[in-house]
Protein backbone atom coordinates (compact mmCIF):
# COMPACT_ATOMS: atom_id res chain seq x y z
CA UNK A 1 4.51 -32.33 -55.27
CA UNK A 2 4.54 -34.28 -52.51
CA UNK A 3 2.38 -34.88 -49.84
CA UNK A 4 2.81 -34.96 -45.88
CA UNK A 5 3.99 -38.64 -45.12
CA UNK A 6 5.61 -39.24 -48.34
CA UNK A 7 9.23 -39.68 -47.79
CA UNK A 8 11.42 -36.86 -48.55
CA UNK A 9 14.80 -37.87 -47.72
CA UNK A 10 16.00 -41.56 -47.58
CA UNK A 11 19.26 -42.32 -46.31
CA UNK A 12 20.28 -46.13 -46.65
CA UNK A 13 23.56 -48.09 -45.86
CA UNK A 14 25.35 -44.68 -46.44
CA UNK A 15 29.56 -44.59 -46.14
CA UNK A 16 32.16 -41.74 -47.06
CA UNK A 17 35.09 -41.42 -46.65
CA UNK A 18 36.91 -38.66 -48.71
CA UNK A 19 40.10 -40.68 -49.41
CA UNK A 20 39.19 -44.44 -51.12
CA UNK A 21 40.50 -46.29 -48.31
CA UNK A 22 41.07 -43.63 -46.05
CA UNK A 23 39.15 -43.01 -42.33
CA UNK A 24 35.16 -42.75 -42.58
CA UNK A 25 33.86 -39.73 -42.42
CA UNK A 26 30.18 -41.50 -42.14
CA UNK A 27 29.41 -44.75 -41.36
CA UNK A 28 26.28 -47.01 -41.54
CA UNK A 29 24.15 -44.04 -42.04
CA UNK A 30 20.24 -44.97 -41.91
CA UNK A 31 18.02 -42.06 -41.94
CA UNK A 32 14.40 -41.54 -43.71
CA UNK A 33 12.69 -37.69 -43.03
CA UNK A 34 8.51 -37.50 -44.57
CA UNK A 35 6.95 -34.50 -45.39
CA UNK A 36 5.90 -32.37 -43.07
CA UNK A 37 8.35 -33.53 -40.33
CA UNK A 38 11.06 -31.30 -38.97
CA UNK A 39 14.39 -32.48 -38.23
CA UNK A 40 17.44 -31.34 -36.47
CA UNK A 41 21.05 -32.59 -36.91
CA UNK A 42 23.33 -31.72 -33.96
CA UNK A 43 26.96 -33.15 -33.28
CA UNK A 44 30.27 -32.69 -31.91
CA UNK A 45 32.75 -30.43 -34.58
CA UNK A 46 34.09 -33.06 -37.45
CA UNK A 47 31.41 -35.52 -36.43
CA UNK A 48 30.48 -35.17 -39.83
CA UNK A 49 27.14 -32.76 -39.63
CA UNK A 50 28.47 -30.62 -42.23
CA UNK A 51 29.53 -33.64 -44.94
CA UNK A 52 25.91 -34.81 -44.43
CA UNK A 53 24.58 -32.18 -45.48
CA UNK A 54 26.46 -31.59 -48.67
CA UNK A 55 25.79 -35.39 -49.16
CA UNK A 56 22.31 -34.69 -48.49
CA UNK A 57 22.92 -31.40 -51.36
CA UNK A 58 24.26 -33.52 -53.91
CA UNK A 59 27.48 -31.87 -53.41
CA UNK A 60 29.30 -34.64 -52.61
CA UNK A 61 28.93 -38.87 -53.46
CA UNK A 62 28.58 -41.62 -50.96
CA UNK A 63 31.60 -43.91 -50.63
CA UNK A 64 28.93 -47.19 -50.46
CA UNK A 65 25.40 -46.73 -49.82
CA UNK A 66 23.16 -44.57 -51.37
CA UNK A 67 20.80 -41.03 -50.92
CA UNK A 68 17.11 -40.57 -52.82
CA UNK A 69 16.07 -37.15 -52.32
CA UNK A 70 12.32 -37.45 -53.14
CA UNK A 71 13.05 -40.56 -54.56
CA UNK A 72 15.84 -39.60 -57.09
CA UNK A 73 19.62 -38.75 -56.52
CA UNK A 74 20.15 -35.40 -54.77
CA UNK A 75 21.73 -33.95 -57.86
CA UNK A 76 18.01 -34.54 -60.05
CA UNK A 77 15.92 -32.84 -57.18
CA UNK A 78 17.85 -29.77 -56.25
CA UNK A 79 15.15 -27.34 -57.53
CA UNK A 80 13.25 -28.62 -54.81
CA UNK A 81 15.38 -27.74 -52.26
CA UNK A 82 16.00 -24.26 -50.67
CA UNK A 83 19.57 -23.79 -48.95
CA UNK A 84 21.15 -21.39 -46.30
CA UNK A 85 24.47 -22.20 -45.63
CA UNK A 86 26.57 -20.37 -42.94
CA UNK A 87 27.05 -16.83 -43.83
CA UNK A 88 30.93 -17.12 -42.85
CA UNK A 89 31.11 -19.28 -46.07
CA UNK A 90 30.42 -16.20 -48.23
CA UNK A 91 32.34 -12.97 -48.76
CA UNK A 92 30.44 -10.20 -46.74
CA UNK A 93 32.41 -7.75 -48.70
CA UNK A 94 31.20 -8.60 -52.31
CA UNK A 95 29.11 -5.24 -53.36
CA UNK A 96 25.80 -6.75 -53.71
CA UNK A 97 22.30 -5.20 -52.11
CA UNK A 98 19.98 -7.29 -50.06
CA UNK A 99 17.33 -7.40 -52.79
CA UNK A 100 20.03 -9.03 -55.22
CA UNK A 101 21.02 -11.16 -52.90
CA UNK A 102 17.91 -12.69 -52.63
CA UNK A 103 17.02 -13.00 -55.83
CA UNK A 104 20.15 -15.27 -56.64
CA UNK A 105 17.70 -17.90 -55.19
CA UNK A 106 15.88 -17.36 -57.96
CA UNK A 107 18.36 -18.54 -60.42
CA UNK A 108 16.51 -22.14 -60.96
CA UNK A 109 17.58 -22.62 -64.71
CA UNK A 110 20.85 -20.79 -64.89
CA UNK A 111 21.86 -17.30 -65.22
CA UNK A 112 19.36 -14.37 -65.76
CA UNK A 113 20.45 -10.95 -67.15
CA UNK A 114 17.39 -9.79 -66.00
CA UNK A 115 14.95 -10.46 -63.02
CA UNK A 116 11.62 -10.88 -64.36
CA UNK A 117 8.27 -8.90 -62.05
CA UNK A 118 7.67 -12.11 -60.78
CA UNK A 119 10.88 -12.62 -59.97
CA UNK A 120 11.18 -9.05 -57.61
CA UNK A 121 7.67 -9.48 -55.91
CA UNK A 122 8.45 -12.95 -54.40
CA UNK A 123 12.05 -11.77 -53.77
CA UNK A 124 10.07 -8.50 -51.60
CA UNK A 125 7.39 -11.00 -50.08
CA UNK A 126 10.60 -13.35 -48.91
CA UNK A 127 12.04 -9.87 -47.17
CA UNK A 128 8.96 -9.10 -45.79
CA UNK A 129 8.50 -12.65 -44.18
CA UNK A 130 11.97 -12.10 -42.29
CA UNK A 131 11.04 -8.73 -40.94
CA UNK A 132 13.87 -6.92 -43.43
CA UNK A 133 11.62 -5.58 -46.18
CA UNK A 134 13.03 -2.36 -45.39
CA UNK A 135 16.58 -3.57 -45.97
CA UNK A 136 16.22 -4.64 -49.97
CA UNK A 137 18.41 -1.97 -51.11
CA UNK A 138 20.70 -1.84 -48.28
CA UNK A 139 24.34 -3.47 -48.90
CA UNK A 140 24.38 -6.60 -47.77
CA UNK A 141 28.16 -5.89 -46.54
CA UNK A 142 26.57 -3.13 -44.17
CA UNK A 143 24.28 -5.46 -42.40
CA UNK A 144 24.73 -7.08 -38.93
CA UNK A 145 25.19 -10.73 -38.57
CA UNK A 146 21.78 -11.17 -37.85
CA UNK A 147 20.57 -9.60 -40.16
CA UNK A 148 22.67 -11.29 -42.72
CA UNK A 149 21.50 -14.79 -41.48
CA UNK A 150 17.97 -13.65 -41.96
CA UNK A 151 18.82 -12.10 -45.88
CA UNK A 152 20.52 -15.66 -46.59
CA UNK A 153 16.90 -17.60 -44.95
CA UNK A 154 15.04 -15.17 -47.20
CA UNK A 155 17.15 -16.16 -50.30
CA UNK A 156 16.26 -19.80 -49.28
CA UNK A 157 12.51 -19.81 -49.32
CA UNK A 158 12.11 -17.35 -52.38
CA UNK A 159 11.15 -20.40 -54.51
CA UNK A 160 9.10 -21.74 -51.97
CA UNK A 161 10.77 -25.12 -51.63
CA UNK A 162 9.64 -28.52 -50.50
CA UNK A 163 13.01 -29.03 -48.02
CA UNK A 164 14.47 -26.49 -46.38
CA UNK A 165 17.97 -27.22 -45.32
CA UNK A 166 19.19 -24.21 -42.51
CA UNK A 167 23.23 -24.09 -41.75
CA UNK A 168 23.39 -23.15 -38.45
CA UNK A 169 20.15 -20.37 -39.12
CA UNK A 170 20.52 -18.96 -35.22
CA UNK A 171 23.90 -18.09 -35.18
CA UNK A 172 24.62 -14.19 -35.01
CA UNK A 173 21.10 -13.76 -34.06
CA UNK A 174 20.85 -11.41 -31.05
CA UNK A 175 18.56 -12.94 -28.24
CA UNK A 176 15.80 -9.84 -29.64
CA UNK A 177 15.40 -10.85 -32.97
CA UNK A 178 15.42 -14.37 -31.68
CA UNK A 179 11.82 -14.96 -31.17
CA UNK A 180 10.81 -12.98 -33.82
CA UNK A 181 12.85 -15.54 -36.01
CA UNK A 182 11.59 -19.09 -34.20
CA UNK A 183 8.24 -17.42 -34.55
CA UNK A 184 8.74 -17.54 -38.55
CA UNK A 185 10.35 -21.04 -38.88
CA UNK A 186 7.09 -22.29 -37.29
CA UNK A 187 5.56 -20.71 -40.17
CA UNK A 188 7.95 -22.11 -42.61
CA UNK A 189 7.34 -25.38 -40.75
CA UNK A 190 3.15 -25.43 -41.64
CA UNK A 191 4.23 -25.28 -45.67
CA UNK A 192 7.64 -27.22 -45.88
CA UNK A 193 10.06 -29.56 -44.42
CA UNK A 194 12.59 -27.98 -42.48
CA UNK A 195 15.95 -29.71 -41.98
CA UNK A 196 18.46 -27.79 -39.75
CA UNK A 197 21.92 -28.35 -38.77
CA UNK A 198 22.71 -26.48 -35.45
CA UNK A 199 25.56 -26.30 -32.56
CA UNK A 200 23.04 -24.86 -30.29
CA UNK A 201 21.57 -28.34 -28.55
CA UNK A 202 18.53 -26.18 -27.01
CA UNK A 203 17.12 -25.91 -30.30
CA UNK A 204 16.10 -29.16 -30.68
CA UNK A 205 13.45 -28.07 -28.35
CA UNK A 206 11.90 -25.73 -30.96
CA UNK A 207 8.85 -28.12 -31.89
CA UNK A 208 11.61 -30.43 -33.79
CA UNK A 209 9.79 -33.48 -34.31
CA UNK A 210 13.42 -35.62 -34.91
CA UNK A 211 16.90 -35.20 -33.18
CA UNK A 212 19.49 -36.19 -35.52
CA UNK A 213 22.69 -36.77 -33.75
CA UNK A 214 26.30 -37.10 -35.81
CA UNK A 215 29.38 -38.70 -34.59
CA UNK A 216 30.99 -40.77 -37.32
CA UNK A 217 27.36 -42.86 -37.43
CA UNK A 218 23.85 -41.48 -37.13
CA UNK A 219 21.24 -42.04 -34.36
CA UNK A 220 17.84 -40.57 -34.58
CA UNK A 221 15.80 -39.75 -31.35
CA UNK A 222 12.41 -38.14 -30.99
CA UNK A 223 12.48 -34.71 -29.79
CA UNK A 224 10.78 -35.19 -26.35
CA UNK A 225 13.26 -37.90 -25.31
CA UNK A 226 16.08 -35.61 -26.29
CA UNK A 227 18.07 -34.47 -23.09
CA UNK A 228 21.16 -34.56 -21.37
CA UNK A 229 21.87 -38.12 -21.52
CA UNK A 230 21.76 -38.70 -24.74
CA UNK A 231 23.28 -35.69 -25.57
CA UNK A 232 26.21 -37.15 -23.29
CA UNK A 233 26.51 -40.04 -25.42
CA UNK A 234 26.74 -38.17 -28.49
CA UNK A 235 29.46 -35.80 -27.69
CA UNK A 236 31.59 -38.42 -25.41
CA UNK A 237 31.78 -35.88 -22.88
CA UNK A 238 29.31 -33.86 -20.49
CA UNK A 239 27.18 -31.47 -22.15
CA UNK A 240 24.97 -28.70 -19.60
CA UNK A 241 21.41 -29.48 -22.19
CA UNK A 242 19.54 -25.34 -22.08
CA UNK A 243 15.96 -25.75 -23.06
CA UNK A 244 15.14 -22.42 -25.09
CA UNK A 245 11.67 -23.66 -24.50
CA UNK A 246 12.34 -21.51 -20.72
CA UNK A 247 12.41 -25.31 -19.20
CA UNK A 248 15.45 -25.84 -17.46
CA UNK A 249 16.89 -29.13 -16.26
CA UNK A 250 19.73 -27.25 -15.05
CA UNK A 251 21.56 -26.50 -11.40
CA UNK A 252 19.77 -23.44 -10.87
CA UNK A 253 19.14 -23.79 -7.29
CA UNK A 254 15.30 -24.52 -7.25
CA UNK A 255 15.81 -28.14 -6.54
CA UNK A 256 18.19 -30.30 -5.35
CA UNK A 257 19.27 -32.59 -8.25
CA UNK A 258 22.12 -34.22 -6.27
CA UNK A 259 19.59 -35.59 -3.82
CA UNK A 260 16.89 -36.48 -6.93
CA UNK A 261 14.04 -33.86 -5.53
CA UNK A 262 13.44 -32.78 -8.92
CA UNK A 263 10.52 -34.21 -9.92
CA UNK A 264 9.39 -31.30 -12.34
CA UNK A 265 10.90 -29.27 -14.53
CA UNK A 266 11.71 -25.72 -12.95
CA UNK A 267 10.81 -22.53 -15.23
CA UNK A 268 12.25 -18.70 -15.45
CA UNK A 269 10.53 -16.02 -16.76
């Protein structure tokens, strides 16, 4: 078990490309993420955000370089790990109930033909934690999209992992079931690292203590120094950087930013 400090997830000299000579994918990749620290990787589409990850998962190989998930390969630590990848990846229409659904995160050593007691009451205490007890024996097919992210987050944490890797966790999630859901990451937060891979720049704002941005290479920024700027030199291109925090540094007409008058953040209720 580790212990907050200890490092978690150490990235070092990391290349891949998925053709030997072809174009990298990743290059020069330096990152190290301690317990206890929450981290957010953000990026242009094909930067490379989502080939991290499944480097990160074991589920692909570096090109050079190499990954230690708590100090091992990724593919001897992966019982440590919960995972919610984007529920677009799966087949909504496969007739399985929410219940079942999260209990496939239970499936540590293999397959089960049966769930054992212990098995069911962390699979209804997971439910419960997302607000969906009440859905474990709907069909999962049935369910909105926010409701399915919030079945696959549930399937994640069910073994109580050390790293929790999110795919994009707020997408589909309606702006009322929105706070409901930041409110239980910052639980997840007190009792696990928490690594998320989002579009949504405004996130970052969510008490991430590390902005992790992907273009080709990596560079890591602290949270509070995370704003339009840098997002600008991320993306190549001007990006309008919403705080979900209700901070704005936008053009919303309380201050004149042409003429530099804003010397405070302006706030909306």
């Amino acid at each position: 078990m580790t212990t907050t400090g200890d490092a978690i997830l150490e990235i070092r000299g990391l290349d891949f490309s998925y053709d030997a000579g072809g174009a990298a994918i990743l290059s020069g990749v330096n990152l190290t993420l301690k317990a206890g620290e929450s981290g957010c990787i953000v990026g242009p589409n094909g930067g490379g955000k989502s080939t991290l990850l499944k480097l990160i998962l074991g589920m692909l190989e570096p090109t050079a370089g190499e990954i230690l998930l708590f100090g091992v390969p990724p593919v001897r630590s992966r019982l440590r790990v919960g995972y919610m990848p984007q529920y677009h990846l799966l087949d909504p229409a496969f007739p399985i109930t929410v219940m079942e659904v999260v209990l496939t995160g239970r499936l540590r050593g293999g397959f089960k033909l049966r769930y054992s007691r212990a098995d069911r009451e962390a699979a209804a205490a997971a439910l419960d934690e997302l607000g969906i007890a009440d859905l474990a024996r709907h069909s999962f097919a049935a369910l909105s999209g926010g409701q399915r992210q919030r079945v696959l987050i549930a399937r994640a944490i069910v073994c109580e992992p050390e790293l929790l890797l999110l795919d994009e966790p707020t997408a589909n999630i309606d702006p009322g079931a929105g706070e409901r859901f930041y409110a239980t990451l910052e639980e997840l937060r007190r009792r696990m690292t928490v690594l998320t891979v989002s579009h949504d720049l405004g996130f970052v704002n969510r008490e991430i203590d590390r902005v992790i941005c992907v273009n080709r290479t990596v560079s890591i920024h602290h949270a509070a120094d995370f704003n339009a700027e840098t997002a600008d030199e991320v993306y190549h291109h001007h990006v309008s950087l919403i705080r979900h925090d209700h901070t704005c540094f936008c053009h919303c007409g309380e201050h004149d930013h042409d003429r530099g008058e804003e010397k405070e953040p302006c706030r909306h209720d």
